[in-house]
C-alpha atoms as a PDB file:
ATOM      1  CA  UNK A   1      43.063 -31.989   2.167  1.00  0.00           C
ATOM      2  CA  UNK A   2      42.367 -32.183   5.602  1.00  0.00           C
ATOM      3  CA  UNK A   3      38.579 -30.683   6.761  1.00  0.00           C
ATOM      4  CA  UNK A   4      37.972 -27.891   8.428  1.00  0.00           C
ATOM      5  CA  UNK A   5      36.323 -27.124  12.099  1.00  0.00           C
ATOM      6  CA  UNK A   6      33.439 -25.603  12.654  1.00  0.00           C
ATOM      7  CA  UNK A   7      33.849 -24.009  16.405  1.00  0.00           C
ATOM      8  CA  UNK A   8      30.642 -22.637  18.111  1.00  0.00           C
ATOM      9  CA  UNK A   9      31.662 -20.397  20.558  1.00  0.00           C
ATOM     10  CA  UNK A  10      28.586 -19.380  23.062  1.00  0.00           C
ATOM     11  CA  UNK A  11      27.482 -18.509  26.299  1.00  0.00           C
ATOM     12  CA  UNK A  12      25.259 -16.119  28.543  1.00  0.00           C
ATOM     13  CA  UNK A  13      24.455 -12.445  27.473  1.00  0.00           C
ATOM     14  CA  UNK A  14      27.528 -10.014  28.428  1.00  0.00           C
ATOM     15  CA  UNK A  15      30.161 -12.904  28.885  1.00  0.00           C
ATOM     16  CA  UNK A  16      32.094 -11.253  25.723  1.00  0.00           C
ATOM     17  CA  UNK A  17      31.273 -13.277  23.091  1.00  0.00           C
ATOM     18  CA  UNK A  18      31.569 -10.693  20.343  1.00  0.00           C
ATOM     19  CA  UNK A  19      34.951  -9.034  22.555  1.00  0.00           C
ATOM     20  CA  UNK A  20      36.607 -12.354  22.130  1.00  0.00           C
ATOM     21  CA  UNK A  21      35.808 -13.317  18.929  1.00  0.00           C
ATOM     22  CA  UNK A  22      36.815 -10.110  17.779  1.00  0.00           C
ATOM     23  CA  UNK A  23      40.199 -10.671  18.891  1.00  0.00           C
ATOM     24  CA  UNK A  24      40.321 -13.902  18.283  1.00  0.00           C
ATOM     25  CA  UNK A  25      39.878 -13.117  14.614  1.00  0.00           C
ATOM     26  CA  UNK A  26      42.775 -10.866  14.832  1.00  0.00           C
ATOM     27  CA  UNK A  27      45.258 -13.309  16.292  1.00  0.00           C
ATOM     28  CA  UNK A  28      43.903 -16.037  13.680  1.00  0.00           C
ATOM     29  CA  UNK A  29      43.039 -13.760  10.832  1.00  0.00           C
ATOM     30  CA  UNK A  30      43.037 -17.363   9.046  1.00  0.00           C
ATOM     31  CA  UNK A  31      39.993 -17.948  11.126  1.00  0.00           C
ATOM     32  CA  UNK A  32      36.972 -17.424   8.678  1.00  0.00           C
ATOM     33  CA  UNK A  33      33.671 -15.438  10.568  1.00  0.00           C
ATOM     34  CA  UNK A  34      30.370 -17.250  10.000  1.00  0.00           C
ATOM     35  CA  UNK A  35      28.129 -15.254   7.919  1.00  0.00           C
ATOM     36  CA  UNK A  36      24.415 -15.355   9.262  1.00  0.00           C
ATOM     37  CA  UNK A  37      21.421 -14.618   6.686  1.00  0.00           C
ATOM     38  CA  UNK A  38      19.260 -11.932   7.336  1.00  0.00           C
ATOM     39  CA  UNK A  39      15.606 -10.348   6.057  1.00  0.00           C
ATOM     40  CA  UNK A  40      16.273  -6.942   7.644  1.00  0.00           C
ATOM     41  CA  UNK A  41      17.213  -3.877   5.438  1.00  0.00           C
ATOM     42  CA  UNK A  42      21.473  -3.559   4.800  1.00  0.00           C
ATOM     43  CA  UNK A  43      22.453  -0.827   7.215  1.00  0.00           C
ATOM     44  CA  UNK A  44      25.017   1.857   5.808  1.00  0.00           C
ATOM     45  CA  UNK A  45      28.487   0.315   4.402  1.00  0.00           C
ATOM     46  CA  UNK A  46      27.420  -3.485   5.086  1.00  0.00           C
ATOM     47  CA  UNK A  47      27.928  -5.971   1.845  1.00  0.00           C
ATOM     48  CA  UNK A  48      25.877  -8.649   0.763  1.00  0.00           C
ATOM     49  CA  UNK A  49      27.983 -11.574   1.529  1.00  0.00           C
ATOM     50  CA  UNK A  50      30.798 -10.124   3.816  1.00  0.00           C
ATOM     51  CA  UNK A  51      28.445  -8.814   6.828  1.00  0.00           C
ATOM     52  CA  UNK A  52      25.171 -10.856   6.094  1.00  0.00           C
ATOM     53  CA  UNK A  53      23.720 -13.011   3.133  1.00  0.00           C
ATOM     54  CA  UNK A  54      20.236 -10.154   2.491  1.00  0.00           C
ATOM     55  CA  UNK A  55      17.516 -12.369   1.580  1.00  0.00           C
ATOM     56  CA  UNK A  56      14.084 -11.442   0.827  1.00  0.00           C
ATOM     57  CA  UNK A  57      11.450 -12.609   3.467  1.00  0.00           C
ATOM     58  CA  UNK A  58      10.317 -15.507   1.012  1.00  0.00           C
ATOM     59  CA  UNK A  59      13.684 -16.410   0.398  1.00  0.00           C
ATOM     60  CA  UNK A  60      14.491 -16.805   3.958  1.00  0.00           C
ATOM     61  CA  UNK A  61      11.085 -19.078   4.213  1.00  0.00           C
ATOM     62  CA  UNK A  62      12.052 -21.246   1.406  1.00  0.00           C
ATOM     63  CA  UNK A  63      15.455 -21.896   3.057  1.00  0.00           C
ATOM     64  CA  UNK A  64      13.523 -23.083   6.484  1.00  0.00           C
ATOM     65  CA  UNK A  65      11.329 -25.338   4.311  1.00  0.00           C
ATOM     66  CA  UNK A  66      14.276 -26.585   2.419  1.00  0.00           C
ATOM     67  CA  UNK A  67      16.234 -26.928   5.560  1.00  0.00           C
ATOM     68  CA  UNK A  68      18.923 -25.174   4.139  1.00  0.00           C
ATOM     69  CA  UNK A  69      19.517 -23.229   7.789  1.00  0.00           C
ATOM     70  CA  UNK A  70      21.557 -24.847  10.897  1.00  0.00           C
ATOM     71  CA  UNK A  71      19.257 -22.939  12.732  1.00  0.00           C
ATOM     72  CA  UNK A  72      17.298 -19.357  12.748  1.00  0.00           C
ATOM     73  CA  UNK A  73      15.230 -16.885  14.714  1.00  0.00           C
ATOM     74  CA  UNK A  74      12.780 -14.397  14.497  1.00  0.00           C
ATOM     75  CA  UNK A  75      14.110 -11.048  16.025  1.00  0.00           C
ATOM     76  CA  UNK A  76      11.790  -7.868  15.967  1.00  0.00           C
ATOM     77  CA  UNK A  77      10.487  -8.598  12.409  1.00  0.00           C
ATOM     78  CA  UNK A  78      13.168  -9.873  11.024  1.00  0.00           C
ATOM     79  CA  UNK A  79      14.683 -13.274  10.409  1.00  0.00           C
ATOM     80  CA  UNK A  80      17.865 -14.289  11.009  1.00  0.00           C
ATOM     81  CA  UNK A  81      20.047 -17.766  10.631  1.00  0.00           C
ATOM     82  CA  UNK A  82      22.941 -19.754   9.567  1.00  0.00           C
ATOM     83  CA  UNK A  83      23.111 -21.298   5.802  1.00  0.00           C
ATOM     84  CA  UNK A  84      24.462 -24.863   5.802  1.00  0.00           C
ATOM     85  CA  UNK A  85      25.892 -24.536   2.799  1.00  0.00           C
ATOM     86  CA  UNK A  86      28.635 -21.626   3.810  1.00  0.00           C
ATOM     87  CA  UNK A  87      29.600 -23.883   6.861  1.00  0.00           C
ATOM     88  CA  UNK A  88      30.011 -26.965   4.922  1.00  0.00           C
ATOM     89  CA  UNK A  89      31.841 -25.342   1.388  1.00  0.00           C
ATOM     90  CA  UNK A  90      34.562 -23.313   4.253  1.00  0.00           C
ATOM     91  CA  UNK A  91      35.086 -26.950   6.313  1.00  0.00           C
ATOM     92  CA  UNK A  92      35.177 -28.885   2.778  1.00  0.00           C
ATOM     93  CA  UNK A  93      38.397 -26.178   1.474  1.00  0.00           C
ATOM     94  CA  UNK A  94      39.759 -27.037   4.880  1.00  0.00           C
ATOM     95  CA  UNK A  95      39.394 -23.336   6.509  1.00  0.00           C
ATOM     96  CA  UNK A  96      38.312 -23.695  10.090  1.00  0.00           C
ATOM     97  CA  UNK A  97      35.049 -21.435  10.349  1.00  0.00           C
ATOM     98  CA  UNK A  98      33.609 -19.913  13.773  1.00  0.00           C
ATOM     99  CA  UNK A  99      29.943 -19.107  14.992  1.00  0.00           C
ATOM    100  CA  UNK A 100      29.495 -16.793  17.612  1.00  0.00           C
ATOM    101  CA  UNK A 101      25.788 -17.836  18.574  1.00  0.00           C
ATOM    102  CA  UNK A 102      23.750 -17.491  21.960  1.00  0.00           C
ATOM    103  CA  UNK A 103      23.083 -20.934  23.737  1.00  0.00           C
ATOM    104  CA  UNK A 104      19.603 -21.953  22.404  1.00  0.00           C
ATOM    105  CA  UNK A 105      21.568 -21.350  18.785  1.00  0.00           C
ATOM    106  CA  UNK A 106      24.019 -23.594  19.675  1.00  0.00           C
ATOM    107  CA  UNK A 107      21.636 -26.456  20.780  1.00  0.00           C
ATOM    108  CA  UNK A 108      19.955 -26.212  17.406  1.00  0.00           C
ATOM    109  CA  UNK A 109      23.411 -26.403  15.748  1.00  0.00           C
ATOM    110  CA  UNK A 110      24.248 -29.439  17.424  1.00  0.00           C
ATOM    111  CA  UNK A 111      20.965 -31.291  16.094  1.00  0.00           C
ATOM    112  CA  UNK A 112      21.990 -31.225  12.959  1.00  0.00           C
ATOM    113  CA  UNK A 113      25.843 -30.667  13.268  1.00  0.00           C
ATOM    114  CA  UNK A 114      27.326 -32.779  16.329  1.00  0.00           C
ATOM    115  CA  UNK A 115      30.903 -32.605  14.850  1.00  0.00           C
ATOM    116  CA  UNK A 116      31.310 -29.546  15.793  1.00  0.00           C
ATOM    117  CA  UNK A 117      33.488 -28.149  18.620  1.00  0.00           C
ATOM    118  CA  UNK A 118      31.179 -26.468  21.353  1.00  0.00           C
ATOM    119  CA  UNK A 119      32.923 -23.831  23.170  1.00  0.00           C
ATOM    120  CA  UNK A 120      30.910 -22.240  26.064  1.00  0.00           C
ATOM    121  CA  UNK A 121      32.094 -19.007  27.322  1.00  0.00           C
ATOM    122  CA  UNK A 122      31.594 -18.382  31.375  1.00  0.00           C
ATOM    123  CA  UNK A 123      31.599 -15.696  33.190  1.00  0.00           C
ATOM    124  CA  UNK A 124      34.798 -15.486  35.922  1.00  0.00           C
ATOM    125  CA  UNK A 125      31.303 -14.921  38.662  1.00  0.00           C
ATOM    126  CA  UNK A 126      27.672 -14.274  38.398  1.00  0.00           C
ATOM    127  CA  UNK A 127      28.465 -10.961  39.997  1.00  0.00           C
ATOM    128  CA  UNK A 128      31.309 -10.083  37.292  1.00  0.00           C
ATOM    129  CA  UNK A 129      28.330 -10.306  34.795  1.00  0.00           C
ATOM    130  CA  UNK A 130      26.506  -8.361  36.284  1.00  0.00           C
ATOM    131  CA  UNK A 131      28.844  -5.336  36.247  1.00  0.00           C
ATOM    132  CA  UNK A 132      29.825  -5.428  32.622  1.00  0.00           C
ATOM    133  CA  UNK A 133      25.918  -5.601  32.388  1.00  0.00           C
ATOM    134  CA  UNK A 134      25.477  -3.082  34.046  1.00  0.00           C
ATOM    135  CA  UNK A 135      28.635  -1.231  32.450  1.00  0.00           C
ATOM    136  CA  UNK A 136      26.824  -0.859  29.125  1.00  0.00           C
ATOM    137  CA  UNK A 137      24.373   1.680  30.490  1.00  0.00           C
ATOM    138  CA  UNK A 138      22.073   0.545  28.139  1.00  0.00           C
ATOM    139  CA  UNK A 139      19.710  -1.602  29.950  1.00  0.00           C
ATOM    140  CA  UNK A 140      17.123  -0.883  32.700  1.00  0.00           C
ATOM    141  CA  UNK A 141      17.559  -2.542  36.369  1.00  0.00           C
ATOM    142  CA  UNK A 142      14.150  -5.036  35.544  1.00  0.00           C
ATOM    143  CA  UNK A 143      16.440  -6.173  32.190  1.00  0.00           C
ATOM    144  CA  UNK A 144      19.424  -6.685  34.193  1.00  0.00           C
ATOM    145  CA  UNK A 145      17.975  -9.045  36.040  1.00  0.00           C
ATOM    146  CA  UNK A 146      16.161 -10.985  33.261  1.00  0.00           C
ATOM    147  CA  UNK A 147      19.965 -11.176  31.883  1.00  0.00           C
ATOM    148  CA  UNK A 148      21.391 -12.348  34.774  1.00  0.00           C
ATOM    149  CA  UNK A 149      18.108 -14.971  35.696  1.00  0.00           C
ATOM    150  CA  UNK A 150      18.471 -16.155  31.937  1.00  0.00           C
ATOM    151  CA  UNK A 151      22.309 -16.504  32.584  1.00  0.00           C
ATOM    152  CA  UNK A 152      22.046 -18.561  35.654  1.00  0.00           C
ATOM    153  CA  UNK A 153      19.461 -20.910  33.160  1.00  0.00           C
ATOM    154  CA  UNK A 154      22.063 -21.146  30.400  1.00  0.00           C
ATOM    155  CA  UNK A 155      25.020 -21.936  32.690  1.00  0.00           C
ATOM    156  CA  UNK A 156      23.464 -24.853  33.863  1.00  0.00           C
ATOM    157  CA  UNK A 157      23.152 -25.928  29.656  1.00  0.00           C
ATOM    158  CA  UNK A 158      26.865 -26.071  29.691  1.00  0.00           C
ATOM    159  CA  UNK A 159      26.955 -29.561  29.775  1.00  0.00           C
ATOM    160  CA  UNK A 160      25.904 -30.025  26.171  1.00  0.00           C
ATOM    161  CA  UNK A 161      29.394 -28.399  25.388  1.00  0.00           C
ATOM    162  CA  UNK A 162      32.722 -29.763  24.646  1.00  0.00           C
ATOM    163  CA  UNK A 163      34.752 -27.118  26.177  1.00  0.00           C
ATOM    164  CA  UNK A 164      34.154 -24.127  29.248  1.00  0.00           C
ATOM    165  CA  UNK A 165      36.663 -21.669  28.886  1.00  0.00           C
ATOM    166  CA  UNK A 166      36.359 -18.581  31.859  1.00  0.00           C
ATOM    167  CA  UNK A 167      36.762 -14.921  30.238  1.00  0.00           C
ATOM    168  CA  UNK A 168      38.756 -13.385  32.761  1.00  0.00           C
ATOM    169  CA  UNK A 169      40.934 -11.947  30.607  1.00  0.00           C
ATOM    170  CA  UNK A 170      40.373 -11.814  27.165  1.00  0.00           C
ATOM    171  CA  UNK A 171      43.800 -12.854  26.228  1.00  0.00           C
ATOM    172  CA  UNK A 172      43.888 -15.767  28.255  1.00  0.00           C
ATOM    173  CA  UNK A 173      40.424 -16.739  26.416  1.00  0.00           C
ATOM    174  CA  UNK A 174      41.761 -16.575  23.456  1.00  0.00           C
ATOM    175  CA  UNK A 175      44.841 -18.515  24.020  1.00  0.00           C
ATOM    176  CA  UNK A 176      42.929 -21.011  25.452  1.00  0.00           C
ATOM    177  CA  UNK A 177      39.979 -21.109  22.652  1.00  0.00           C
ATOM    178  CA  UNK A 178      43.613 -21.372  20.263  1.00  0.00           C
ATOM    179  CA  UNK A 179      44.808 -24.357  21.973  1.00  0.00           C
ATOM    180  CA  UNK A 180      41.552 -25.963  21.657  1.00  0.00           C
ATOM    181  CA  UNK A 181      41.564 -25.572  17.862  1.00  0.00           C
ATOM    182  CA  UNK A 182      44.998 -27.059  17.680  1.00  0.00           C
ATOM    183  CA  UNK A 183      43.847 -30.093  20.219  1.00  0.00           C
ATOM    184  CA  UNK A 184      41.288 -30.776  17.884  1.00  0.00           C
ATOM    185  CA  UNK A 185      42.740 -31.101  14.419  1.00  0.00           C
ATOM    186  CA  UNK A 186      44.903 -33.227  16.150  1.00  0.00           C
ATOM    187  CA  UNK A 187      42.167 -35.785  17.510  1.00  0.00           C
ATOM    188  CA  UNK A 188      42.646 -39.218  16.470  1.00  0.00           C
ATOM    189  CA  UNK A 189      39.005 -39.539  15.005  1.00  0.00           C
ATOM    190  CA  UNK A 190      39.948 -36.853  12.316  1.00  0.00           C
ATOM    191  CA  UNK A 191      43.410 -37.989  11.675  1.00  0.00           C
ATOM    192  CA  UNK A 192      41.753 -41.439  11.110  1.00  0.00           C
ATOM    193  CA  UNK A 193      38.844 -39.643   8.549  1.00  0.00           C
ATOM    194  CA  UNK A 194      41.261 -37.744   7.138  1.00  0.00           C
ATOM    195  CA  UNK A 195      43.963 -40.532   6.141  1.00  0.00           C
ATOM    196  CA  UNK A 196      40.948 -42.933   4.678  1.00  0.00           C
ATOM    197  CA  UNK A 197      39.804 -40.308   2.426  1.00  0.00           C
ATOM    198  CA  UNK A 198      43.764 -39.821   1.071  1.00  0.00           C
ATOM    199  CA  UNK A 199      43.820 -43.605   0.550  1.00  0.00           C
ATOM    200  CA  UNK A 200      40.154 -43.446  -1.213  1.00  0.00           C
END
């Protein structure tokens, strides 16, 4: 059985991380959705296991000290991260599993997971950004342009990535994230892998 990908799609606040990978799920329903850990409270209708793993706060400590995490954060009291052990049992079945994680979550990943494919999403222009920004309503001028300073910062990170794909059009992103996914099971390093673990 040929091993799955795990595909880290990133990139700066309001480039349409969660828009894309939203519809990328749709058009690749095959695709399975990382599932991140969590010690805040289950909100109305969420299930353990399908929206977040719910882990008490020593729970969630042990699994930092055990290094059982690709990588976590502390968010307004509450922790959140990615368990190694989901990524590696959906690659080992052969399912291709994404992460939709902000940059400095993606340079953690790739410590301890360089195998990965490391998709950075970019913004068509700085001032595109800043009008979906701005279109959410929900954030004050001073945050807007903490967003768009932090933006500038993480564009400049995209050379840790194997891939830049513009969201113009969130179609054309997610044909292009599709053919990437294809390219890449078809890489000669993991037909090679592959083909000595048949013959073993």
């Amino acid at each position: 059985m040929d091993k799955g990908l795990l595909i880290v799609l990133s990139g700066p606040s309001g480039v349409g991380k969660g828009t894309v990978c939203t519809a990328l799920r749709k058009r690749k329903p095959e695709l399975i959705y990382s599932i991140s850990a969590t010690t805040r409270r289950p909100r109305d209708g969420e299930v353990d296991g399908v929206n977040y793993f719910f882990k008490e706060k020593e729970q969630f400590l042990t699994m930092i000290q055990n290094n059982e995490l690709l990588e976590w954060a502390e968010y307004v009291g509450n922790y959140y991260g990615t368990p190694i052990q989901f990524v590696e049992d959906t690659i080992n079945a052969g399912d291709d599993i994404i992460l939709e994680i902000d940059v400095q979550g993606a340079l953690k990943v790739k410590e301890t997971f360089p195998e990965a494919v490391y998709i950075f999403l970019v913004p068509p222009s700085i001032d595109e950004l800043k009008n979906r920004i701005e279109g959410r309503g929900t954030e004050t001028a001073d945050i807007i342009k903490h967003r768009l300073s932090m933006a500038q910062e993480e564009i400049e990170l995209l050379k840790h990535y194997d891939y830049a794909v513009v969201n113009d059009k969130i179609e054309n992103a997610c044909s292009k994230i599709e053919s990437i996914i294809v390219a890449e099971h078809c890489k000669r390093f993991r037909f090679i892998e592959n083909k000595t673990k048949e013959e073993v």
